[in-house]
N, C-alpha and C. Protein backbone atom coordinates (compact mmCIF):
# COMPACT_ATOMS: atom_id res chain seq x y z
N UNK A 1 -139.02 82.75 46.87
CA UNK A 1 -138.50 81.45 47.19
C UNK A 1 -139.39 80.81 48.26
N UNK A 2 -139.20 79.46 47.86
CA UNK A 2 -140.69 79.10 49.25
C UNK A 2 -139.50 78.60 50.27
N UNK A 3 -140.39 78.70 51.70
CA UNK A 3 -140.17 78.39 53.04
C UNK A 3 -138.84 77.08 53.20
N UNK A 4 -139.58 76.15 53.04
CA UNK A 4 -138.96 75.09 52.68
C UNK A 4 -137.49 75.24 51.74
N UNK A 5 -137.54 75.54 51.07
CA UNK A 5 -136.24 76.00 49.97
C UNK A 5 -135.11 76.79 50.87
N UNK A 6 -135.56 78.04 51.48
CA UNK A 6 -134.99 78.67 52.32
C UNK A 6 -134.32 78.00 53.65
N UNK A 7 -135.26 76.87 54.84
CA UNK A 7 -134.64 76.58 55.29
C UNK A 7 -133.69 75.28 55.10
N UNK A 8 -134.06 74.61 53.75
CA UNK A 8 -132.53 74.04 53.67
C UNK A 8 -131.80 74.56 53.64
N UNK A 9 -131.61 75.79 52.42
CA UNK A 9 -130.28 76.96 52.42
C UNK A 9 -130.20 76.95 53.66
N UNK A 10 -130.31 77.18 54.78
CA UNK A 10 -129.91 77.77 55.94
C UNK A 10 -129.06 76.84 56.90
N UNK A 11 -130.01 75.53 56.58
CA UNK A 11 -129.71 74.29 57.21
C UNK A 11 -128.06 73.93 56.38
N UNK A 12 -128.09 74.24 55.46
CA UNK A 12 -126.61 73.80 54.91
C UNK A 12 -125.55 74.68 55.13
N UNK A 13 -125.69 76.05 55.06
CA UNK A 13 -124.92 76.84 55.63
C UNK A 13 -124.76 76.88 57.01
N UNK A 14 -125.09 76.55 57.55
CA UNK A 14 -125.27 76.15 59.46
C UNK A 14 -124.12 74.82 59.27
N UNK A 15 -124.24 74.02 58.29
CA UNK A 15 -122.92 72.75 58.41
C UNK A 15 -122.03 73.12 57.71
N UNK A 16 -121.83 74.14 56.99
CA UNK A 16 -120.69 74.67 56.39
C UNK A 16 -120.12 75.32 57.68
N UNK A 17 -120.34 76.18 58.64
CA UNK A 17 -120.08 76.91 59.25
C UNK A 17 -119.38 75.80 60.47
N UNK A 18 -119.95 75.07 60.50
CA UNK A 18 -119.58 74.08 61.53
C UNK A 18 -118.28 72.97 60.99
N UNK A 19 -118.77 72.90 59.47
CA UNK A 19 -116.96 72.35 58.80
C UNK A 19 -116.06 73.35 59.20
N UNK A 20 -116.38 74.53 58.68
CA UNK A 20 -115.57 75.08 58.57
C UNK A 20 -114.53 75.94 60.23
N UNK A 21 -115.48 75.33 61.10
CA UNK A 21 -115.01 75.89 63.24
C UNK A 21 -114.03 74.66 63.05
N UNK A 22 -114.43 73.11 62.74
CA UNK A 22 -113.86 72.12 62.59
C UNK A 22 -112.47 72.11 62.16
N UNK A 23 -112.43 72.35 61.06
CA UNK A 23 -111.27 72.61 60.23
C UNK A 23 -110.04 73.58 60.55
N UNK A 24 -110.71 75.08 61.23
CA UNK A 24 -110.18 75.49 62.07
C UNK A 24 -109.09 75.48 63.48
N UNK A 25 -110.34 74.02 63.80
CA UNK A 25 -109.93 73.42 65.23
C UNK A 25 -108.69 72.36 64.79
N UNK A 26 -108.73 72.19 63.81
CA UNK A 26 -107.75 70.84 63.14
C UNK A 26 -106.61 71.33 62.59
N UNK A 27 -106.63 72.57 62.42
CA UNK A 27 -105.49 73.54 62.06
C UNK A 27 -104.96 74.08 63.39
N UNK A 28 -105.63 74.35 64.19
CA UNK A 28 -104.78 75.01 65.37
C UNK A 28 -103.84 73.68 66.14
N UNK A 29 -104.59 72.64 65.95
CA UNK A 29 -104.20 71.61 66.74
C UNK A 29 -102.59 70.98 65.95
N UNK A 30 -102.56 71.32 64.74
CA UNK A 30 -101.84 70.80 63.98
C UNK A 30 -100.45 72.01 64.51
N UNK A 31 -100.54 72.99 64.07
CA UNK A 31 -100.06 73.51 64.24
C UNK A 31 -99.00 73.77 65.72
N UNK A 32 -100.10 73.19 66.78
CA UNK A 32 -99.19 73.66 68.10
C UNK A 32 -98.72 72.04 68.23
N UNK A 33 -98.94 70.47 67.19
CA UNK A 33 -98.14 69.79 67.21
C UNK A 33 -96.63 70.41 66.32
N UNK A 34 -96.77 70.95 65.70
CA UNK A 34 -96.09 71.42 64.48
C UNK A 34 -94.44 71.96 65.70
N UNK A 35 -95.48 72.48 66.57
CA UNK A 35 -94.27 73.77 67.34
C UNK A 35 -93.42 72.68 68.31
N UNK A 36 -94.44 71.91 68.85
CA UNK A 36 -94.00 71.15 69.80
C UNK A 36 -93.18 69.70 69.31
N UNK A 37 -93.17 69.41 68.24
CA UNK A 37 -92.48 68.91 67.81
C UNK A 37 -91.39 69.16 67.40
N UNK A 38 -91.12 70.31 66.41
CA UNK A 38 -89.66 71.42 66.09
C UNK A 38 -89.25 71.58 67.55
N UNK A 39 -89.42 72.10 68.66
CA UNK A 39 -88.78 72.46 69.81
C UNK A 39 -88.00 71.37 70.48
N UNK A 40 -88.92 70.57 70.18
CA UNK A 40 -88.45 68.55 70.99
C UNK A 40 -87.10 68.43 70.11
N UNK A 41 -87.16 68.43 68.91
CA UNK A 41 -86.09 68.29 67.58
C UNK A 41 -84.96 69.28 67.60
N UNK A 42 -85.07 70.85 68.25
CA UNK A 42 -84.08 71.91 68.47
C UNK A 42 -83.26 70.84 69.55
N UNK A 43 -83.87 70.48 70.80
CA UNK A 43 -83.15 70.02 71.92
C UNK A 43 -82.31 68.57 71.49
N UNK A 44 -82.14 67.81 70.67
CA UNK A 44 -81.62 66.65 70.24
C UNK A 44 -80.56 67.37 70.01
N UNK A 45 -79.19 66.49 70.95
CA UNK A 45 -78.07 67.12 70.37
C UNK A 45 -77.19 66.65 68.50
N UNK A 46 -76.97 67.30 68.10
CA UNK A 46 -76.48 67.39 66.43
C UNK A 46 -77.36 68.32 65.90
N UNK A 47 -78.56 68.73 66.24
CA UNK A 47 -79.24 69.94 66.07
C UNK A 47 -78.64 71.09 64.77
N UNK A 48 -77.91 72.03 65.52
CA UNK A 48 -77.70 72.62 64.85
C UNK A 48 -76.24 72.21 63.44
N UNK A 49 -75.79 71.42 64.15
CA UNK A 49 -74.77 70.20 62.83
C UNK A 49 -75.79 70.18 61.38
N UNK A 50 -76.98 69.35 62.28
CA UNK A 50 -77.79 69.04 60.64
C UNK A 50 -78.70 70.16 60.19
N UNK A 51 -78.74 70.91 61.32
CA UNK A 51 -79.29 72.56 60.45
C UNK A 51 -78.42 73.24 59.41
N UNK A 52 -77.09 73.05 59.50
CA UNK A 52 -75.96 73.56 59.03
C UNK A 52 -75.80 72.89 57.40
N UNK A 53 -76.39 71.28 57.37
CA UNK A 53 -75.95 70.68 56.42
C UNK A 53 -77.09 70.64 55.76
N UNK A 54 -77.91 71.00 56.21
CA UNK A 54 -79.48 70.93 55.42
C UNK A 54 -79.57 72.65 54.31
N UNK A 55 -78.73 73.42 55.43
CA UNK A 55 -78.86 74.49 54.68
C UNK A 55 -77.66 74.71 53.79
N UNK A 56 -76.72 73.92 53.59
CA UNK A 56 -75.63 73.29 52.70
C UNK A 56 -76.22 72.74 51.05
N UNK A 57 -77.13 72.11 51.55
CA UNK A 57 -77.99 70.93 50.55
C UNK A 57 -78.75 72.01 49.80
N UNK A 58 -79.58 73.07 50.24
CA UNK A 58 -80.51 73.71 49.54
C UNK A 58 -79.39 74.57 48.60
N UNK A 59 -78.65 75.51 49.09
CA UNK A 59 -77.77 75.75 48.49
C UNK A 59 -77.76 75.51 47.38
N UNK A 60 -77.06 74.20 47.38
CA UNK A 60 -76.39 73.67 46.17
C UNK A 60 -77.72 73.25 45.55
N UNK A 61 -78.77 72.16 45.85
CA UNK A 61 -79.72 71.93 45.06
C UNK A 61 -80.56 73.29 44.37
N UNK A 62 -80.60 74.80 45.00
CA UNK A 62 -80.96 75.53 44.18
C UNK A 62 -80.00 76.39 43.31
N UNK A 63 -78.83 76.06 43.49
CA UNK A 63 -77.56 76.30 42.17
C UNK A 63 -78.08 75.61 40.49
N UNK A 64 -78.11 74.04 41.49
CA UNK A 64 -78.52 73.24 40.23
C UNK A 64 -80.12 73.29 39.64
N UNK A 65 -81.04 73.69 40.10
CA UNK A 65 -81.95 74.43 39.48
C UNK A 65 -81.59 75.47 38.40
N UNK A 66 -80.97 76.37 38.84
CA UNK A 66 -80.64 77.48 38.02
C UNK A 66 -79.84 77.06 36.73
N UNK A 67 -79.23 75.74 36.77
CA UNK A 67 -78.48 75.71 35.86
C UNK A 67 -79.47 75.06 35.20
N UNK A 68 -80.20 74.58 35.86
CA UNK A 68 -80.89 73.69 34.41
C UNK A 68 -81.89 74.64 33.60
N UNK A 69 -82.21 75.89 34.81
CA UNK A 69 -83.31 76.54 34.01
C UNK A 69 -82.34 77.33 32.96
N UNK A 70 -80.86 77.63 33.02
CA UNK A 70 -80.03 78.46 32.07
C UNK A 70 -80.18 77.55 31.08
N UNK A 71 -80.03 76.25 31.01
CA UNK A 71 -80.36 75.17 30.15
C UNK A 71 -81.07 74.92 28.89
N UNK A 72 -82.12 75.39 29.49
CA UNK A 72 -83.31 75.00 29.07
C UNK A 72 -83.82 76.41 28.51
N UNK A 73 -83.41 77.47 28.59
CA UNK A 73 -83.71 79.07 28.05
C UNK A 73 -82.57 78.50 26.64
């Protein structure tokens, strides 16, 4: 492989590597909004009220899944 050929390969994997610290960095950041936002949302009082009714809702919306997949067999 000639010289030239090689250091593009290298040169492009050097910006892959650097998307990819990036992307990294954009995930961690997301993430500790992720936490800090749920924690802000625990402290709102009705909290655990609409935790209660959310997990009410799945419930039943995955009942009615099942029925449709009995349905549909």
């Amino acid at each position: 492989m000639k010289e030239n050929k090689l250091i593009e390969m290298w040169k492009r994997v050097e910006i892959l590597g650097a998307n990819q610290q990036q992307i990294i960095q954009e995930m961690q950041n997301m993430k500790d909004l992720l936490i800090g936002t749920l924690e802000t949302l625990k402290r709102i009082p009705g909290y655990e009220k609409a935790l209660d009714q959310l997990k009410e809702d799945t419930q039943k919306d995955s009942g009615n899944k099942e029925k449709k997949l009995e349905n549909v067999e």
